[in-house]
Structures are given as structure tokens and as C-alpha cells.
Protein backbone atom coordinates (compact mmCIF):
# COMPACT_ATOMS: atom_id res chain seq x y z
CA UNK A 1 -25.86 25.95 -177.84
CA UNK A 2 -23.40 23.63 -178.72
CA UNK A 3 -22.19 22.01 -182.32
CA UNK A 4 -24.63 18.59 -181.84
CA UNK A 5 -21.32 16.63 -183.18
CA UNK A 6 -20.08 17.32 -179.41
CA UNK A 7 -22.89 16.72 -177.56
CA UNK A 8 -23.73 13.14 -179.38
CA UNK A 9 -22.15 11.10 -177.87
CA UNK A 10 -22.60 12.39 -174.49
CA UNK A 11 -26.00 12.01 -175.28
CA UNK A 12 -25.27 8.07 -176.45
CA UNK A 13 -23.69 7.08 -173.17
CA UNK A 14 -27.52 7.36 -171.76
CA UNK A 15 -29.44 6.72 -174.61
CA UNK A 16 -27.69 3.42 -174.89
CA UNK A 17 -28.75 2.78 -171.88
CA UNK A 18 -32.73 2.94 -172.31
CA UNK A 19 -33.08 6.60 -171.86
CA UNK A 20 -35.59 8.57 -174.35
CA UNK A 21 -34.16 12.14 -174.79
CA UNK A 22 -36.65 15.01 -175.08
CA UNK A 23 -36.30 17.72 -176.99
CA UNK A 24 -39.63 20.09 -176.55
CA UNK A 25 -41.55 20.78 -173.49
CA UNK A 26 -44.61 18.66 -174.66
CA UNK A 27 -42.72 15.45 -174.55
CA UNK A 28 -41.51 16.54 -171.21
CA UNK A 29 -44.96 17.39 -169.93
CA UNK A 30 -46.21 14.19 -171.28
CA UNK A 31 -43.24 11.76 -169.81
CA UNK A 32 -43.34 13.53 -166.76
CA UNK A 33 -47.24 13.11 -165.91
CA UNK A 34 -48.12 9.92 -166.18
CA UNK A 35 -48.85 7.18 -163.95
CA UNK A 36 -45.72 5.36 -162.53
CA UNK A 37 -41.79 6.57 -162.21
CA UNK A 38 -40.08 8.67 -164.33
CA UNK A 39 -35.99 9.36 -164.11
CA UNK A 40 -34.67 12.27 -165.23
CA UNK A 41 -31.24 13.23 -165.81
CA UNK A 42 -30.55 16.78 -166.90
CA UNK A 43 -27.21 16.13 -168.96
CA UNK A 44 -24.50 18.31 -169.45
CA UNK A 45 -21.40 18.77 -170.91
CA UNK A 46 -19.13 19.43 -168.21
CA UNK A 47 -16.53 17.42 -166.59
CA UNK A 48 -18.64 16.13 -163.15
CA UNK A 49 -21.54 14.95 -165.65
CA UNK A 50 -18.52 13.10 -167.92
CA UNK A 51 -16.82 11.32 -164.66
CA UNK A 52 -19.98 11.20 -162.32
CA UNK A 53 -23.34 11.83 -163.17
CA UNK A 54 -23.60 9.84 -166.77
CA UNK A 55 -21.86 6.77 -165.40
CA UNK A 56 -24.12 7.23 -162.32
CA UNK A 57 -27.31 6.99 -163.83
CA UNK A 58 -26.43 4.04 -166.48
CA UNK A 59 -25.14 2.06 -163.09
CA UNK A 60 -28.17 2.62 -161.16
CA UNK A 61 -30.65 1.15 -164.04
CA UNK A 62 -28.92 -1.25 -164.51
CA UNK A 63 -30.26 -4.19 -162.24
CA UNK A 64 -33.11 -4.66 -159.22
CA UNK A 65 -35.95 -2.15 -159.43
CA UNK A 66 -35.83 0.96 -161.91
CA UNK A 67 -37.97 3.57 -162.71
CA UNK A 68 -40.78 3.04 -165.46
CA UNK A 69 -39.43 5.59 -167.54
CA UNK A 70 -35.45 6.58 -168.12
CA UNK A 71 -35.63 10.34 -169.71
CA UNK A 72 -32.67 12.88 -170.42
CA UNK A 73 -32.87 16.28 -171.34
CA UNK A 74 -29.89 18.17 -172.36
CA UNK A 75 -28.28 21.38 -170.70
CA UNK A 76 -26.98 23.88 -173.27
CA UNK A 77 -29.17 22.22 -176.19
CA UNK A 78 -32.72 21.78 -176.16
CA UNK A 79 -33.32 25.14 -173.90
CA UNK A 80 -37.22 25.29 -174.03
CA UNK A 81 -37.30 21.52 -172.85
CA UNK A 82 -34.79 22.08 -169.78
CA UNK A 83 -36.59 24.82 -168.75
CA UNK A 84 -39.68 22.95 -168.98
CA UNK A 85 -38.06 19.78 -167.01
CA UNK A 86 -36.59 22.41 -164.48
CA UNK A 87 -40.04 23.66 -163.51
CA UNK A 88 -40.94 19.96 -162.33
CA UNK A 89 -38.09 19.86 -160.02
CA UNK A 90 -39.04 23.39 -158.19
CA UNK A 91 -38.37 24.54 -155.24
CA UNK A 92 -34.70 23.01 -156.44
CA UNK A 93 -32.63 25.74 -158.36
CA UNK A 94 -31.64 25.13 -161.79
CA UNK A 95 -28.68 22.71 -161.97
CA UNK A 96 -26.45 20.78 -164.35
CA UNK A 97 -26.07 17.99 -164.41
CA UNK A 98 -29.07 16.74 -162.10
CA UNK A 99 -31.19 14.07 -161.31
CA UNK A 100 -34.67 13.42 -160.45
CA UNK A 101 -36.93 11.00 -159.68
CA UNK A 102 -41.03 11.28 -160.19
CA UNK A 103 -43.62 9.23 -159.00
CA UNK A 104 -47.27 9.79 -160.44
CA UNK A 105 -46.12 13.21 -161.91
CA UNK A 106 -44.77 14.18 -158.26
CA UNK A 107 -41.07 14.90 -157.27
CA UNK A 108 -40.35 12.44 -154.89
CA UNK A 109 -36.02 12.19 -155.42
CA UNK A 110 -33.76 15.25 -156.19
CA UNK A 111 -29.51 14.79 -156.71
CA UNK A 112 -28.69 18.44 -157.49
CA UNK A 113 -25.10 19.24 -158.98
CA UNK A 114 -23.37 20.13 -155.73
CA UNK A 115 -23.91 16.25 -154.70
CA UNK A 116 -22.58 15.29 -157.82
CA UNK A 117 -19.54 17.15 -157.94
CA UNK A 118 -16.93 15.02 -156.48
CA UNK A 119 -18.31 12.08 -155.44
CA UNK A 120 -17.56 8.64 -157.30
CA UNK A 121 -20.45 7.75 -159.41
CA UNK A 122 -21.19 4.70 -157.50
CA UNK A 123 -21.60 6.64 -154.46
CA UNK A 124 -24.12 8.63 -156.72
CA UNK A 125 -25.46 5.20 -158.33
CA UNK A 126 -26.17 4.11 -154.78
CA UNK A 127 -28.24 6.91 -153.86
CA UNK A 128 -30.35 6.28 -156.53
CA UNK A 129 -30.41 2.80 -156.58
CA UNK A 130 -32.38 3.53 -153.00
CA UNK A 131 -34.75 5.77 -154.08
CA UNK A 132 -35.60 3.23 -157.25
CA UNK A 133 -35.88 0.67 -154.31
CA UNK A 134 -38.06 2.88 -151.97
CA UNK A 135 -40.49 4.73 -154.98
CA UNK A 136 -40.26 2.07 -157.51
């Protein structure tokens, strides 16, 4: 784990945002099925979620359609609730930072860290700016 005065304000850039972070596997379970779309971005505190993934996700909510629900769990932090989130976005290997998109409790839109990982974040914000537009 890491001292929570590091990981703050990474977690501010997406709670600022609109995102809800959660912190035990029940209030994953419950964001995650329900009716409707549900974001997830497993943050991190590496450099490619810093330069990529965080600015990413806060672009692609930001205007036209968006996901019901804007959730973050944290990599490194909240373990129990990661692993929980992580078991949602099976068959996908664990990865950090990632991104996923549910629809009725159902996978639908997976960014793994390998297409994070040096690509611009609007290239990333793009992506998932057309699976808000196709599942939301």
C-alpha cells in the first residue's frame, strides 16, 4: 500500500470529475450490477495512468453521451475492492491502470494497460468516447 498523502490527489484528478471511488467489494458489487452503464477506471500510480489514462477518462466524460455511473477503484490501495472490480472484467488479466465499461452488470468495453501505455490520452479519450456513444 501506499502513504494515502500520495495517492490523494491522484485520486482527486477523477473524483473531481464525477467519479465515486470504492473502497470494499460491496460497493463494487453494488455499482457494478445495476441497471444502466457503469465506467470503471482502475487507477494507479504509475507514470502511463499520470500522462494517459487519468486525463483520458476525465476527457471522455466530459461532453455527448457518458456512462450512468463514473467509478474508480485504486491499484495498490483498496486491494479487496480491485480484486473484486478485476473479477468483473474476466477473461481480461489483471491490469493497471484500466478501463471498463458495463452495461446492465455486463462487460461490454475493455482498455487494458498495454493500450494505454503510450498513446496520447485523447487517442485513449476517443476510444471511449465511442463506446459511451455505442453502449450509452
Amino acid at each position: 500500500m501506499y502513504p494515502e498523502y500520495l495517492v490523494a490527489p491522484m485520486r482527486e484528478e477523477l473524483t473531481k470529475e464525477g467519479f465515486v471511488e470504492l473502497k470494499t467489494p460491496e460497493e463494487v458489487d453494488s455499482a457494478i450490477n445495476t441497471e444502466g452503464t457503469v465506467f470503471v477506471v482502475v487507477n494507479s500510480v504509475c507514470g502511463c495512468a499520470a500522462a494517459n489514462a487519468r486525463p483520458a477518462a476525465r476527457a471522455a466524460v466530459q461532453g455527448g453521451k457518458r456512462p450512468d455511473k463514473l467509478v474508480t477503484v485504486f491499484a495498490g490501495m483498496e486491494k479487496d475492492a480491485v480484486d473484486k472490480a478485476r473479477s468483473y472484467m474476466l477473461p481480461f488479466p489483471p491490469s493497471s491502470p484500466s478501463m471498463a465499461l458495463f452495461k446492465d452488470g455486463k462487460l461490454v468495453h475493455m482498455i487494458e494497460r498495454h493500450q494505454i501505455e503510450g498513446r496520447p490520452a485523447q487517442m485513449i479519450a476517443d476510444n471511449l468516447v465511442g463506446a459511451f456513444d455505442q453502449y450509452c
